[in-house]
Protein backbone atom coordinates (compact mmCIF):
# COMPACT_ATOMS: atom_id res chain seq x y z
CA UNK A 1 221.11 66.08 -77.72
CA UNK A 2 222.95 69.49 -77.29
CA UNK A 3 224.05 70.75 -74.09
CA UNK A 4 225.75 74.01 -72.89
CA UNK A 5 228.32 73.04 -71.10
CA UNK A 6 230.52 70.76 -69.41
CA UNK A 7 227.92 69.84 -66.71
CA UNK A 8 225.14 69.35 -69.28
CA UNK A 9 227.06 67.36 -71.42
CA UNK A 10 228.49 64.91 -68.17
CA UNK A 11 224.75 64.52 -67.31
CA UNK A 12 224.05 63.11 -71.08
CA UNK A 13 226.66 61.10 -70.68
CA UNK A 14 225.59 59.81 -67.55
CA UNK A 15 221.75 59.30 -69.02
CA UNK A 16 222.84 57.61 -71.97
CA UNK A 17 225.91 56.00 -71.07
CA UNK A 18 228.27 57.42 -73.75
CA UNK A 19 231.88 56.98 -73.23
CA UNK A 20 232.72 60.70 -74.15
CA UNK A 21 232.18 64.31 -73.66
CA UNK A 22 232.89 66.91 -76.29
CA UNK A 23 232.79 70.59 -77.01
CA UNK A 24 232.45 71.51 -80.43
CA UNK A 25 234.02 75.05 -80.97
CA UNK A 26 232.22 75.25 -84.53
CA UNK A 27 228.81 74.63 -83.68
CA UNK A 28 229.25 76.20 -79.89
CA UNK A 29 227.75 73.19 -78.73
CA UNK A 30 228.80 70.36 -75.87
CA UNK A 31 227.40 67.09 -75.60
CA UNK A 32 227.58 63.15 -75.32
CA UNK A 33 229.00 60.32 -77.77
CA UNK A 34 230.93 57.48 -78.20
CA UNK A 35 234.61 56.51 -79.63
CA UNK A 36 233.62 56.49 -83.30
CA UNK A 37 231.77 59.64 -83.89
CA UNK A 38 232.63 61.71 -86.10
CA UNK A 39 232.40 65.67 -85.92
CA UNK A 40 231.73 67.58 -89.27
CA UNK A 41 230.03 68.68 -92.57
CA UNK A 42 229.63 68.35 -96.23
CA UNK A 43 230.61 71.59 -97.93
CA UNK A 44 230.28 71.06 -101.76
CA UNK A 45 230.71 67.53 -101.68
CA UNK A 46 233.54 67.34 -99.43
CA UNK A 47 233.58 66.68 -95.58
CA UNK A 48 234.92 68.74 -93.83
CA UNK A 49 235.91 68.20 -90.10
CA UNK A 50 234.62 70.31 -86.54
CA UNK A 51 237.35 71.58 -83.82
CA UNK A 52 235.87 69.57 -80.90
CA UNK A 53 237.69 68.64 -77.82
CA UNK A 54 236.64 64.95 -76.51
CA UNK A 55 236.68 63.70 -73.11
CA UNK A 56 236.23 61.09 -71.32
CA UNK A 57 232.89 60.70 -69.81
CA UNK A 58 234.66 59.55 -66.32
CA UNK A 59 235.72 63.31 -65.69
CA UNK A 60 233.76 65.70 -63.16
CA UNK A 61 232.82 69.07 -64.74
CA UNK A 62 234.92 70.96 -62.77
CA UNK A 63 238.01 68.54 -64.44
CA UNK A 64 236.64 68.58 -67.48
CA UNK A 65 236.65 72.71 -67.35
CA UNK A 66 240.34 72.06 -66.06
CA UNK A 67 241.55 69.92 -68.40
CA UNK A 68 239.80 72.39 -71.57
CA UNK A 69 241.31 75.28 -70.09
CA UNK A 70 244.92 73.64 -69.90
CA UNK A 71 244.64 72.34 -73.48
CA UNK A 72 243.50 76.08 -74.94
CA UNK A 73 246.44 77.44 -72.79
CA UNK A 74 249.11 75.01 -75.07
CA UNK A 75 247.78 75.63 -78.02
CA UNK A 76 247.23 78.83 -78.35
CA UNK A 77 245.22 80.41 -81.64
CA UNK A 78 243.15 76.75 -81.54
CA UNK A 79 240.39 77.82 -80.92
CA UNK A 80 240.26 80.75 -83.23
């Protein structure tokens, strides 16, 4: 299930009692899953991986907005 943001994606996690939170910068989506998912796409045959930053599920929104915003601020060009 796809969420929006931060919040969204927390209250999946809450619902379904995933471990994680992520943002996926290539598909613009957030949402809920667990330690082993995996974040991509076949492109002729080959997978290719997503940019997604993964969270714990134990984080608030407001940290997990916190904690995204610190990460784009050390790595700059990321997200681009």
């Amino acid at each position: 299930m796809a969420a929006q943001s931060w919040r969204e994606a927390k209250e999946i996690a809450d619902r379904e009692g995933a471990d994680l939170v992520f943002h996926n910068y290539d598909t613009k989506e957030y949402g809920a899953c667990s330690r082993d998912t995996t974040f991509g796409c076949f492109v002729k045959g080959e997978f290719v991986e997503e940019r997604c930053i993964c969270m714990p599920a134990k984080f608030s929104p407001e940290e997990l907005e916190k904690k995204e915003r610190a990460f784009l601020a050390e790595n700059p060009g990321w997200a681009e």
